[in-house]
Structure formats: C-alpha cells, structure tokens
N, C-alpha and C. Protein backbone atom coordinates (compact mmCIF):
# COMPACT_ATOMS: atom_id res chain seq x y z
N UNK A 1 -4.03 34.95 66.71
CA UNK A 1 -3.33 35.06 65.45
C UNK A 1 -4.32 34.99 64.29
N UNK A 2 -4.20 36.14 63.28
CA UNK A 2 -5.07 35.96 62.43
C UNK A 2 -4.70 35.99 60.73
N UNK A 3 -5.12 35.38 59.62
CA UNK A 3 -4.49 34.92 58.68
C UNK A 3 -3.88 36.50 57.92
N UNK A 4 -5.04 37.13 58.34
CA UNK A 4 -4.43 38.90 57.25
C UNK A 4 -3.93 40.02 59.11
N UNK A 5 -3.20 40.97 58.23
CA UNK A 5 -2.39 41.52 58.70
C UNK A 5 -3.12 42.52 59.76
N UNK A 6 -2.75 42.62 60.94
CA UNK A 6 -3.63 43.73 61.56
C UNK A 6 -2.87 45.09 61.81
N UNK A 7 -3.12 46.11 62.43
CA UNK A 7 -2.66 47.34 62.71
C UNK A 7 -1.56 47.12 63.48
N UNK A 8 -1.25 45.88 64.31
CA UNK A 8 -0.19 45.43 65.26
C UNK A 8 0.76 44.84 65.20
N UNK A 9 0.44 43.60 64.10
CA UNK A 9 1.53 42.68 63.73
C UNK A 9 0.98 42.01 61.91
N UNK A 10 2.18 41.37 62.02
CA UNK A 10 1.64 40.62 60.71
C UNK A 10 1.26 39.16 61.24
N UNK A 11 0.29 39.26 59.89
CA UNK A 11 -0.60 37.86 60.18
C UNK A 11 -0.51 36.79 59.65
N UNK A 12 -0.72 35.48 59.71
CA UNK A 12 -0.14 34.12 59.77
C UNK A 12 0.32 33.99 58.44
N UNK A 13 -0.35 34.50 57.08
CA UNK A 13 0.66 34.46 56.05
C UNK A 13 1.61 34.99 55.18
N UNK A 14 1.17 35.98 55.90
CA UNK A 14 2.58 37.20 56.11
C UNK A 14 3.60 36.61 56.68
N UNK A 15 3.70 36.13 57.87
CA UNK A 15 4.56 35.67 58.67
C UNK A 15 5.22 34.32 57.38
N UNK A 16 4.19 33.64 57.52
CA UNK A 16 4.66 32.42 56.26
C UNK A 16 5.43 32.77 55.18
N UNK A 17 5.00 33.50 54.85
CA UNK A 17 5.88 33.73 53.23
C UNK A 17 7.10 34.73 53.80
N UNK A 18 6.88 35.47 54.49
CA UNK A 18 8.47 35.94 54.98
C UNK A 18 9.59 34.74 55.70
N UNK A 19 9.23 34.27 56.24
CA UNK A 19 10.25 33.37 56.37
C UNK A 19 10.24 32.66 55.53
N UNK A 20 9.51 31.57 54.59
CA UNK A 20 9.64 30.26 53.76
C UNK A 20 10.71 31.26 52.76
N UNK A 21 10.45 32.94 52.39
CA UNK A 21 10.95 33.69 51.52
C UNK A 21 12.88 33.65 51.57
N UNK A 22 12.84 33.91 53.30
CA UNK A 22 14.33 34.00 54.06
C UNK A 22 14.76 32.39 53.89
N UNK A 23 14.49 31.93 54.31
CA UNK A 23 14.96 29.89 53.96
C UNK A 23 15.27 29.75 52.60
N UNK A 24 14.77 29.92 51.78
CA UNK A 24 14.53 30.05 50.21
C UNK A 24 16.22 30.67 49.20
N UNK A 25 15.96 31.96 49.98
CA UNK A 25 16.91 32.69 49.72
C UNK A 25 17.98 32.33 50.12
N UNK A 26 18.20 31.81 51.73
CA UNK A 26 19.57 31.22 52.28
C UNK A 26 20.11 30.24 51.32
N UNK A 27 19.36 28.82 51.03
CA UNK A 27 19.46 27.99 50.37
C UNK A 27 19.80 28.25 48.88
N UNK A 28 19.61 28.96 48.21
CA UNK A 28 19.53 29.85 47.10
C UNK A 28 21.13 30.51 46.86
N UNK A 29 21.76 31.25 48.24
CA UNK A 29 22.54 31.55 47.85
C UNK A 29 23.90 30.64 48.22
N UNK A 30 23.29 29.48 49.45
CA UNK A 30 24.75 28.65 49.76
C UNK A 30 24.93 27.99 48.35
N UNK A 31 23.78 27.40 47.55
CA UNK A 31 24.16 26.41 46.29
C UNK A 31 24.92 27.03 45.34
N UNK A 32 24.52 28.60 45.13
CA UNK A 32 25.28 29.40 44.33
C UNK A 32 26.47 29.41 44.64
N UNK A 33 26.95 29.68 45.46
CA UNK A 33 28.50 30.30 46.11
C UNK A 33 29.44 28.47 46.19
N UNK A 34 28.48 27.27 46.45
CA UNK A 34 29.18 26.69 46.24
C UNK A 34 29.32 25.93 45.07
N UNK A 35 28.45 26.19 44.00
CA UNK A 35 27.98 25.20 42.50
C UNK A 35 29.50 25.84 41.89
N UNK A 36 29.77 26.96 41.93
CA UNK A 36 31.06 27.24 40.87
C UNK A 36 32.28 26.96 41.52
N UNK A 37 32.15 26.13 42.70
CA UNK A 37 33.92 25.32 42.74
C UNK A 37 33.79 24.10 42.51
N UNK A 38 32.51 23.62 41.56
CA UNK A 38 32.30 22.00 41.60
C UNK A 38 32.81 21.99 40.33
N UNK A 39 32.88 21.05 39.65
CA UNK A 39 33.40 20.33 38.29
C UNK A 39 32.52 20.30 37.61
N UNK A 40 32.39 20.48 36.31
CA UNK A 40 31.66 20.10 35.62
C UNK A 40 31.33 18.62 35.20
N UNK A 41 30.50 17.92 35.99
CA UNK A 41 29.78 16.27 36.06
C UNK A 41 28.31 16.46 36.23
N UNK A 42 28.22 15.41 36.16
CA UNK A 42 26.12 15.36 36.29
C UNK A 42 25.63 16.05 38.24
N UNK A 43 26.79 15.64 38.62
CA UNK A 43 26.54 16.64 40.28
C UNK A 43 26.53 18.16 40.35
N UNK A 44 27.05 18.61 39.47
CA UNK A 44 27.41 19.73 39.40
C UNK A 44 25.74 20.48 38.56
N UNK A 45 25.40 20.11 37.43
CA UNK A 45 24.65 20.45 36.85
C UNK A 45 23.09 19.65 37.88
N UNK A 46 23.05 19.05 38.37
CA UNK A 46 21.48 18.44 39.70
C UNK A 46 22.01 20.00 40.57
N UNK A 47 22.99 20.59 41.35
CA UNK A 47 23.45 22.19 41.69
C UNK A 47 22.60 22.72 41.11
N UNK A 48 23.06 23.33 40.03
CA UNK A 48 22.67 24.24 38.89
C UNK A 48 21.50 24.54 39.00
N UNK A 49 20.83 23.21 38.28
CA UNK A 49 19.41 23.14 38.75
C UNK A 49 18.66 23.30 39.51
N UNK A 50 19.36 23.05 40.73
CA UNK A 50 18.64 23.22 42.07
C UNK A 50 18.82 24.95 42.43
N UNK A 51 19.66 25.65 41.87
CA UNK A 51 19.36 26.67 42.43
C UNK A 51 18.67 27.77 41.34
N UNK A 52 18.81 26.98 40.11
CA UNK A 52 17.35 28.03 39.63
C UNK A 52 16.44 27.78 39.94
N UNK A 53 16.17 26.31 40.23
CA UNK A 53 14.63 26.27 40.71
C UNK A 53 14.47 27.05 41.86
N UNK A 54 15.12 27.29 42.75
CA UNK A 54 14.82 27.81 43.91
C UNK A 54 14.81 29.08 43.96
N UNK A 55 15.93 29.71 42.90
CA UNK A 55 15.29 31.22 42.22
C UNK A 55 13.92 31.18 41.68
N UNK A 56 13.85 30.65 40.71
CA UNK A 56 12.43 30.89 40.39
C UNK A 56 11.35 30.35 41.44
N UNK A 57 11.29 29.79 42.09
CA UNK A 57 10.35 29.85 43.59
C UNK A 57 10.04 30.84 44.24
N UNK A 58 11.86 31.54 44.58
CA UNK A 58 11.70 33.09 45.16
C UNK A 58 10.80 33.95 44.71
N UNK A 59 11.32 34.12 43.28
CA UNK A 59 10.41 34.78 42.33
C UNK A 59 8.93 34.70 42.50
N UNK A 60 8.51 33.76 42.73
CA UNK A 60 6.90 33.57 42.49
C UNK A 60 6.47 33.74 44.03
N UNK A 61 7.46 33.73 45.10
CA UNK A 61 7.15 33.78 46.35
C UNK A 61 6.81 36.06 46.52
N UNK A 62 7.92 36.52 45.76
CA UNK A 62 7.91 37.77 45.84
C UNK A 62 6.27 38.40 45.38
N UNK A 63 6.44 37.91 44.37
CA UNK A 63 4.97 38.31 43.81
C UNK A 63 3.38 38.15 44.76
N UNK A 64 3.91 36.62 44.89
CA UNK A 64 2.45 35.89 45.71
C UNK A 64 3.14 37.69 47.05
N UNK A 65 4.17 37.91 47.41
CA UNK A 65 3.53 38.60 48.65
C UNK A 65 3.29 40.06 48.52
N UNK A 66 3.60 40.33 47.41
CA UNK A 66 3.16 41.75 46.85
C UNK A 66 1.64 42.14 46.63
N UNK A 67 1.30 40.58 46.20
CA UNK A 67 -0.45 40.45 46.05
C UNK A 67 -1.33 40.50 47.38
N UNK A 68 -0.21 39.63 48.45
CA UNK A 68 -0.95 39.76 49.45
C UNK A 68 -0.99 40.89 50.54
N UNK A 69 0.47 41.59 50.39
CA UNK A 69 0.28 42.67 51.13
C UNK A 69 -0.54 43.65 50.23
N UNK A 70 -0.99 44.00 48.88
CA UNK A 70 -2.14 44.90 48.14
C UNK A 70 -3.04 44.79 48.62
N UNK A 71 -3.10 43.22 49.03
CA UNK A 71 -4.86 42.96 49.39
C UNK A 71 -5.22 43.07 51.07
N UNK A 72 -3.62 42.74 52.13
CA UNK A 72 -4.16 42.62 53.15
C UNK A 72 -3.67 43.83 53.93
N UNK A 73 -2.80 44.93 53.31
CA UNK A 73 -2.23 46.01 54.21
C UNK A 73 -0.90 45.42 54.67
N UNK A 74 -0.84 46.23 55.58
CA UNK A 74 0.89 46.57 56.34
C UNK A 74 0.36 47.07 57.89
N UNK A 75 0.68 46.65 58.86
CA UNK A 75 0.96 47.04 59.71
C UNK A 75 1.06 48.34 60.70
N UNK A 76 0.59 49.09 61.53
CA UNK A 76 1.33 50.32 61.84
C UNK A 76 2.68 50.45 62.00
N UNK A 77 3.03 51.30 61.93
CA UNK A 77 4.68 51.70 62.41
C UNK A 77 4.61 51.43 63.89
N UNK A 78 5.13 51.28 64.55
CA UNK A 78 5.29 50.88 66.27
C UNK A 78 5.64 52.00 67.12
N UNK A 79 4.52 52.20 68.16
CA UNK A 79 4.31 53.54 68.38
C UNK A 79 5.63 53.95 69.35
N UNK A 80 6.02 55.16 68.99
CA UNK A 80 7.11 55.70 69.39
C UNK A 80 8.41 55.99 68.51
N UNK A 81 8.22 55.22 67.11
CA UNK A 81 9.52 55.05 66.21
C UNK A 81 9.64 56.34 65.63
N UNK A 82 10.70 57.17 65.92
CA UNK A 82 10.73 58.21 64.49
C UNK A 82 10.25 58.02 63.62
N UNK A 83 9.80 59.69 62.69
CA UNK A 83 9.78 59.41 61.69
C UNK A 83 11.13 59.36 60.73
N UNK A 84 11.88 59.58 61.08
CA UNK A 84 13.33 59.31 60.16
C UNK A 84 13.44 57.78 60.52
N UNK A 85 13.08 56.88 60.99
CA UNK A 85 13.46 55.23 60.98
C UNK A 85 11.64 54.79 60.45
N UNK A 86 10.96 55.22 60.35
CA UNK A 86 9.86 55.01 59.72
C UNK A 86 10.18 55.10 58.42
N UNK A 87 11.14 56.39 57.57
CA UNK A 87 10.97 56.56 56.49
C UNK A 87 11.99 55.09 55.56
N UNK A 88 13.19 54.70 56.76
CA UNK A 88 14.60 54.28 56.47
C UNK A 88 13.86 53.10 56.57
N UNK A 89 13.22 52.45 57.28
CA UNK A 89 12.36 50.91 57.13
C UNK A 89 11.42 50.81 55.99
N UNK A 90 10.64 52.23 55.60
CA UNK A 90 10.01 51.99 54.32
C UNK A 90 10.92 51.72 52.92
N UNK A 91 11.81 52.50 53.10
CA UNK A 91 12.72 52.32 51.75
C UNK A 91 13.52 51.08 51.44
N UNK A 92 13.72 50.91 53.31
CA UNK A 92 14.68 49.53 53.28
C UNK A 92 13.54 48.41 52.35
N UNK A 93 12.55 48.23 52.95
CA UNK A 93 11.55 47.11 52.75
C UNK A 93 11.28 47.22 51.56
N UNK A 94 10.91 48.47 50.21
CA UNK A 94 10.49 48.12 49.18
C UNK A 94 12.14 47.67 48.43
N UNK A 95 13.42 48.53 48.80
CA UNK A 95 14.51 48.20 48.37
C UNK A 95 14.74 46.35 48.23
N UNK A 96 14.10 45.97 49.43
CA UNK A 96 14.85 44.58 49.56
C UNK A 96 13.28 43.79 48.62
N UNK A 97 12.47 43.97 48.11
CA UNK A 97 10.96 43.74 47.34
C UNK A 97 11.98 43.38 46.16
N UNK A 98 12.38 44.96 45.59
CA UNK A 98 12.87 44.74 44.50
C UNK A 98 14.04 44.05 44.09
N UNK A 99 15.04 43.87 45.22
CA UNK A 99 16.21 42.98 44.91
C UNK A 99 16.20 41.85 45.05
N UNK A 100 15.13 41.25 46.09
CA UNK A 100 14.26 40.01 45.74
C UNK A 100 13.65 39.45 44.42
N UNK A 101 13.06 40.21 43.88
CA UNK A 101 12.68 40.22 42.77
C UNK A 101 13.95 40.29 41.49
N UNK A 102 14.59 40.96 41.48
CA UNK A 102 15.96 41.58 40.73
C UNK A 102 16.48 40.03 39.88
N UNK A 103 16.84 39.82 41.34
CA UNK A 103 18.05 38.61 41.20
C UNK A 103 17.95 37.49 41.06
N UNK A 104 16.40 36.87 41.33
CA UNK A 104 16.24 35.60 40.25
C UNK A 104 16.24 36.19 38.78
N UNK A 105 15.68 37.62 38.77
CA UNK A 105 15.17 37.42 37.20
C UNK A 105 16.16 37.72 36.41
N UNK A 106 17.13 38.23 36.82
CA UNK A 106 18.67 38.66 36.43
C UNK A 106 19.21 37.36 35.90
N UNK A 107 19.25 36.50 37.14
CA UNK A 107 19.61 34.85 37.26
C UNK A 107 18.63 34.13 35.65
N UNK A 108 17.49 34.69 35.50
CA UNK A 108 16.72 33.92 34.80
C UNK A 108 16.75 34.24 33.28
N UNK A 109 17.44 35.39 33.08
CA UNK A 109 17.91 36.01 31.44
C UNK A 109 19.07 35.58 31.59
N UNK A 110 19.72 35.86 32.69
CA UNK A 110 21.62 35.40 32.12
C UNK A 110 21.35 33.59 31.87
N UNK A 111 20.50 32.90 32.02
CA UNK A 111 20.30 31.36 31.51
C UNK A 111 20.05 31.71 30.86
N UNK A 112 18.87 32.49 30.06
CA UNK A 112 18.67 32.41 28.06
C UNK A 112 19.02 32.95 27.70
N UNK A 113 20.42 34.08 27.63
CA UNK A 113 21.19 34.05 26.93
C UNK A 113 22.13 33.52 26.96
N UNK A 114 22.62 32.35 28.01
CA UNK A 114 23.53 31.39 27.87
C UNK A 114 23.48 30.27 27.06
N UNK A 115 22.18 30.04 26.35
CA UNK A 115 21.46 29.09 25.74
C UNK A 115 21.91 27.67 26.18
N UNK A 116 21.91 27.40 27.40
CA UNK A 116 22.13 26.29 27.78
C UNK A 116 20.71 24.95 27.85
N UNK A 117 20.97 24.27 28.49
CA UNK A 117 19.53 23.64 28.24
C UNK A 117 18.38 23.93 28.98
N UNK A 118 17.26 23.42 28.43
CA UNK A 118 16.02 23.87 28.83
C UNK A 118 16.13 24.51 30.07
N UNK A 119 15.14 25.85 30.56
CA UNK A 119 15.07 25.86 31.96
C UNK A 119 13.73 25.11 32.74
N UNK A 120 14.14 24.25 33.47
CA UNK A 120 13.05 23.28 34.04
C UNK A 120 12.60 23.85 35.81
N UNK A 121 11.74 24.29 35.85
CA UNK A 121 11.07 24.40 37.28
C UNK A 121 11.33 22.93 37.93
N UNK A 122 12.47 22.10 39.00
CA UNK A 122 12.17 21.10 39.69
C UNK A 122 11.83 20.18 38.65
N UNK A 123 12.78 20.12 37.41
CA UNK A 123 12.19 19.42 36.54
C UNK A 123 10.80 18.83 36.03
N UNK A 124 10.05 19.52 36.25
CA UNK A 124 8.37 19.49 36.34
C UNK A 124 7.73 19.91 34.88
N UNK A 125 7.89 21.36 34.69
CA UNK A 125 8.22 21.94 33.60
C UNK A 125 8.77 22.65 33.09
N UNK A 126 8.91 23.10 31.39
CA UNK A 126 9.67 23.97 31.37
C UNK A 126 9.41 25.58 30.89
N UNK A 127 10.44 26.29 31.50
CA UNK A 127 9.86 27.80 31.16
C UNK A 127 10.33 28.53 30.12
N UNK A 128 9.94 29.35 29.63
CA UNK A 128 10.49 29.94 28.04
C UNK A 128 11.86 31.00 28.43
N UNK A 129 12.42 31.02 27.23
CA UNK A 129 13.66 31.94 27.43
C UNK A 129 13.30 33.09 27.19
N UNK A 130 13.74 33.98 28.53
CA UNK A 130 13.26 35.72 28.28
C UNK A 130 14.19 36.33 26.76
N UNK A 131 15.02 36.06 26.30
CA UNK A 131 16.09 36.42 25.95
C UNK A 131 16.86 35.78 24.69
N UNK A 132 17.28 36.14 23.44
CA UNK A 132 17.74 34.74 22.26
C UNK A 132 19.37 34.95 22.99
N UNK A 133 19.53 33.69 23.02
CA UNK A 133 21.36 33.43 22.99
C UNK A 133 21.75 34.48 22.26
N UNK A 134 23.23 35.44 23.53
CA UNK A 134 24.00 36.34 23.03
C UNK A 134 25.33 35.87 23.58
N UNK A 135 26.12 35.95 23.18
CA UNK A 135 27.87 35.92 23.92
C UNK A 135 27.88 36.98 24.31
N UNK A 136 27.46 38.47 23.92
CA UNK A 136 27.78 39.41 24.67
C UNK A 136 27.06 40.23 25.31
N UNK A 137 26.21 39.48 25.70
CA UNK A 137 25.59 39.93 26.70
C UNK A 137 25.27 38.87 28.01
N UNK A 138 26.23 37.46 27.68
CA UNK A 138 26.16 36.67 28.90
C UNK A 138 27.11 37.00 29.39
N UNK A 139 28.46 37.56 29.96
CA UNK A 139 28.98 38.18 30.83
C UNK A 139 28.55 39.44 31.61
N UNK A 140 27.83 40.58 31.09
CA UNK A 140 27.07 41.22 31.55
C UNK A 140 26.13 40.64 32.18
N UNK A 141 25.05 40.00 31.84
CA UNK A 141 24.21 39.52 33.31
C UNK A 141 24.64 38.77 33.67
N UNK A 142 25.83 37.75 33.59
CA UNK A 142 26.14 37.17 34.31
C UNK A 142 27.01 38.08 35.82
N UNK A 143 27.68 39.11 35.17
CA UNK A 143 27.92 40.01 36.28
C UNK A 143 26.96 40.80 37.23
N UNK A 144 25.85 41.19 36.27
CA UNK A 144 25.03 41.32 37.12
C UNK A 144 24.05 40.92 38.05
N UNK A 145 23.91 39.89 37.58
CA UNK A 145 23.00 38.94 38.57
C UNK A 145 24.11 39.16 39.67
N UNK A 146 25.49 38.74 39.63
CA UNK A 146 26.61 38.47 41.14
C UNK A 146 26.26 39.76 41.51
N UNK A 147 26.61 40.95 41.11
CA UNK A 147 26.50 42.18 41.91
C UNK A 147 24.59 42.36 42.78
N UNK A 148 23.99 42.31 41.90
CA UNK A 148 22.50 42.45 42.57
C UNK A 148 22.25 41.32 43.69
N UNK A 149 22.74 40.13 43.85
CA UNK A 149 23.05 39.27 44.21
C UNK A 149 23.80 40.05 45.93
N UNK A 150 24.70 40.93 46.20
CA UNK A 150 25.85 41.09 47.25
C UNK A 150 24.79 42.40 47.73
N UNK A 151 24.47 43.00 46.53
CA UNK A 151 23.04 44.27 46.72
C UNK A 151 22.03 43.67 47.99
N UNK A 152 21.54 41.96 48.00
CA UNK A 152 21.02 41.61 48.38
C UNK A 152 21.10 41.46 49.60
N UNK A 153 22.33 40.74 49.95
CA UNK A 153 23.01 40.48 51.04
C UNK A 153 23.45 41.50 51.83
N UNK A 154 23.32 42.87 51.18
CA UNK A 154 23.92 44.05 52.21
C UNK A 154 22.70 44.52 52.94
N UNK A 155 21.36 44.41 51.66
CA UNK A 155 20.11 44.82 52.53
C UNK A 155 19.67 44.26 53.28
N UNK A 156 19.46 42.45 53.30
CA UNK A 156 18.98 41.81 54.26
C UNK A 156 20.08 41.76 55.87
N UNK A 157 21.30 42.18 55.51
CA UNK A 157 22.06 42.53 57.02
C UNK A 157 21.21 43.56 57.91
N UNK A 158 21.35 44.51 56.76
CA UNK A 158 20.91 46.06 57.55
C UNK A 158 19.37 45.79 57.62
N UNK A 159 18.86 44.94 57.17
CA UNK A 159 17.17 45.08 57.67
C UNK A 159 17.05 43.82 59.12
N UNK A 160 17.94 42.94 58.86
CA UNK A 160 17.88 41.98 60.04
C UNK A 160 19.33 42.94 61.55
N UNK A 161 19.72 43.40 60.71
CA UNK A 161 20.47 44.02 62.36
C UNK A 161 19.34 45.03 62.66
N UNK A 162 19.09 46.02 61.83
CA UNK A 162 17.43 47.13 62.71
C UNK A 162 16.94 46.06 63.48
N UNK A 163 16.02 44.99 62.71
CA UNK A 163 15.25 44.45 64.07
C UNK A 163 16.24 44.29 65.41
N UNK A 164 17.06 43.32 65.16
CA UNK A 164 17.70 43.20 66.27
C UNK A 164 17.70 44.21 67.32
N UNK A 165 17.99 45.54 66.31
CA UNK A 165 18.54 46.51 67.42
C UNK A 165 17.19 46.90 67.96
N UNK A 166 16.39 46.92 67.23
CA UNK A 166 14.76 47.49 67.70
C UNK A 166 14.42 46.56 69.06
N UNK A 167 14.74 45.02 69.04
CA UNK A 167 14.57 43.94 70.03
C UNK A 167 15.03 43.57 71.28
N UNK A 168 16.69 44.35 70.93
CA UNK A 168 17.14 44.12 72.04
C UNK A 168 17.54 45.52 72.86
N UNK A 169 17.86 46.43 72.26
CA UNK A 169 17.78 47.81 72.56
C UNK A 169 16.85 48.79 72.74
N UNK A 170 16.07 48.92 71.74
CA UNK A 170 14.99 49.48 72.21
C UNK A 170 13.53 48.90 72.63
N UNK A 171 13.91 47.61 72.83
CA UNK A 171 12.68 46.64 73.18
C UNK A 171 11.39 47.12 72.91
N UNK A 172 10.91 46.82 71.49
CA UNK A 172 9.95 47.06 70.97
C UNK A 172 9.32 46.08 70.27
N UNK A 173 7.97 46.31 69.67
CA UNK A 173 7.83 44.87 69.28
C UNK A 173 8.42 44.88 68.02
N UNK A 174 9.20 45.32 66.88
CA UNK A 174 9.60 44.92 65.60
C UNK A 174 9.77 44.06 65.07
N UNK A 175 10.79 43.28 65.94
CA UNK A 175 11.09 41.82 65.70
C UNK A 175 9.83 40.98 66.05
N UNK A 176 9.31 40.82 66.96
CA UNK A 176 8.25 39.95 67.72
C UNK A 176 6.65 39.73 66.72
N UNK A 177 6.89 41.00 66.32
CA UNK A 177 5.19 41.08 65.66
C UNK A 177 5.31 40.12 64.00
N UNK A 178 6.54 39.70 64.12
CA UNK A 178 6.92 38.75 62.60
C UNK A 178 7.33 37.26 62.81
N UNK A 179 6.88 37.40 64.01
CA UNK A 179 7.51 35.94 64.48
C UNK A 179 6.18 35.07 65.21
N UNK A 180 5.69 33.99 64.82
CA UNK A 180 4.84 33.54 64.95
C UNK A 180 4.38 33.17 66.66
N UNK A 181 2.86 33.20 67.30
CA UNK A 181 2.83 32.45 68.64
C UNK A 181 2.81 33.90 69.48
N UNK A 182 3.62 34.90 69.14
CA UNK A 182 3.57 36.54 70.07
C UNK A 182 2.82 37.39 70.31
N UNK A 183 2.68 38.28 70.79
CA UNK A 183 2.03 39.24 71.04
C UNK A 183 2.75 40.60 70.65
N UNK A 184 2.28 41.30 70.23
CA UNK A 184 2.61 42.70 70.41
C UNK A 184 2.87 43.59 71.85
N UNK A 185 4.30 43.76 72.28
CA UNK A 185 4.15 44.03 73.48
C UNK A 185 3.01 45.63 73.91
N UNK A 186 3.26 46.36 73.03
CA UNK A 186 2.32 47.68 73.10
C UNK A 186 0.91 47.48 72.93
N UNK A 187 0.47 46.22 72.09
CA UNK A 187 -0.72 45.99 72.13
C UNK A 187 -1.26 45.17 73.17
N UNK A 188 -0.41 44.71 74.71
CA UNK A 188 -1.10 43.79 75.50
C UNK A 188 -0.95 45.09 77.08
N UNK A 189 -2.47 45.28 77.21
CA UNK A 189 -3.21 45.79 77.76
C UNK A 189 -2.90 45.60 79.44
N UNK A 190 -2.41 46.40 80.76
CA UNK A 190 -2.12 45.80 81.70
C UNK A 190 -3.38 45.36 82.38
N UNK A 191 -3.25 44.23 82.89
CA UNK A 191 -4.67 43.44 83.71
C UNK A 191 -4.83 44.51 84.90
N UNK A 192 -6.20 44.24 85.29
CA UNK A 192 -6.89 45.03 86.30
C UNK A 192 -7.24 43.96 87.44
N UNK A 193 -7.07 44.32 88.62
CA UNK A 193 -7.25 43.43 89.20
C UNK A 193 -8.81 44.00 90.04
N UNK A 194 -9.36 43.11 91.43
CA UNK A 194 -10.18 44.00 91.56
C UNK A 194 -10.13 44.45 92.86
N UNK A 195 -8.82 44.44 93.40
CA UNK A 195 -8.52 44.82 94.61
C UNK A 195 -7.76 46.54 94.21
N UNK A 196 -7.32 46.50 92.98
CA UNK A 196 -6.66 47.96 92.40
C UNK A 196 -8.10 48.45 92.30
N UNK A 197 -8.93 48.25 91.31
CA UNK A 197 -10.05 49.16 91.30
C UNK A 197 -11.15 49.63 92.92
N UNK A 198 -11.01 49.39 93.25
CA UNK A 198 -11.50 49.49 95.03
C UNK A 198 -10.43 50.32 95.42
C-alpha cells in the first residue's frame, strides 16, 4: 500500500479522505434531517452547530482532495470496463466533487444571509459571512441548499450501487481498489510453481 495513487488502486490517502469524506457527510446529513424537529432550546442550537461545522469540514475535506488528486493522479479505468461506463463513472465522480462541494457552501450563504449568530468552526473560530443579511433571499438558499442536498443523495446511491454491482456481478476490482489492506484482483499475477515450468 502506498500513500499516492497508482495505475491500480487508490492510495492510502485517497482511500482516507474518501471515506473520513463518506462518515462526514452521513453525520452531516442525519443532524440535518433531525435538527428541524427539535425545539428551539440551547440543544437544538449545540445541532445547528454541529452540523455546520461538519459542513464546513466537508468543505475543506473536498478541496484538500481535489489538491491531492491534481498532484497524485487517478487510477486506470479497470481493464475490461466499457467505454460507455468509463465515461458514466467520470461524470458521476466530478458530478458528486461538485455537489460535495455545492452543499456546504449553499449551507454556508443561506447562514449569512440569515444573519444569525456568528459562524464558528467547532467553536474554535469564527468565519466571515459570504453574504449581507437578506429576507429574500434566505428562503431561496435555504431551498436550495435542501434540493442540492437530495442532488446529493441521489448521486452517492447511484455511485455506491455501480460499485456494488461492479463487486458482486461483475467481480472486478472497483470496489476493492478503495478499500484499504486489498489487492487489485487484475493486478495479482498467477504464481508459478516449479513443477509447471518443467
């Protein structure tokens, strides 16, 4: 296993930031879906908080891997895949880049124009408002963040059922080469013994 990406699989921090990315996001969207049936009390708003911070984490997680796949490459395509599911995995993957990206920052203007209070990273520090307080334009991103938001959730189905289907149907390595400890099944070489060569 090696830290940058090879022609076979992705490499140890590739692997890292795609999943810490998927955890991130899960967590991200259970607090959302459940922060707006809570009450408005000091529990409700420690919610709140907790899930912008964890948007804006995403956020900085998207970037950190945009930098690193510039710097470390991508992978081959896995030999045998169409090119029509070569093209549908490329589009899927930058599609789901950008809606990754989208929907904290959607999330992160519909807060400054809500002009609510400070936005605090994990209460650590705080970050500036993209945006001056509008009333009419906080229902608009507030709608839009929810819609880019379900945008999200439709791509990460259809990019996690392909693998599946790539894994269990066409048993390939797709799934495997992103998952830490594996091998690439096309890249492991059959042993020679030395009773075959004789």
């Amino acid at each position: 296993m090696t830290l940058r990406n090879t022609a076979d699989r992705w490499g140890t921090i590739s692997q890292l930031l795609h999943w810490l990315t998927v955890l991130l996001i899960l967590i991200m969207a259970v607090v959302g879906l459940v922060m707006v049936e809570l009450p408005k009390s000091p529990r409700y708003f420690w919610v709140y908080d907790l899930h912008k911070s964890t948007g804006l984490t995403v956020l900085a997680l998207v970037l950190l891997r945009l930098l690193w796949r510039a710097y470390a490459g991508a992978p081959q395509p896995v030999a045998g895949t169409p090119r029509w599911q070569e093209r549908i995995a490329t589009v899927t993957h930058w599609l789901l880049y950008a809606m990754v990206f989208a929907v904290p920052l959607s999330g992160w203007l519909y807060d400054s124009v809500s002009g609510l209070r400070p936005l605090r990273w994990f209460g650590l520090f705080k970050l500036p408002k993209l945006a001056a307080p509008s009333q009419e334009l906080q229902p608009l991103l507030r709608d839009t963040h929810e819609w880019l938001f379900w945008m999200l959730v439709a791509l990460v189905a259809v990019h996690a059922g392909a693998a599946f289907y790539h894994h269990l149907f066409q048993r390939d390595a797709t799934l495997t080469r992103m998952l830490p400890g594996r091998r690439d099944r096309s890249a492991v070489a059959p042993s020679v013994t030395a009773s075959e060569i004789r």
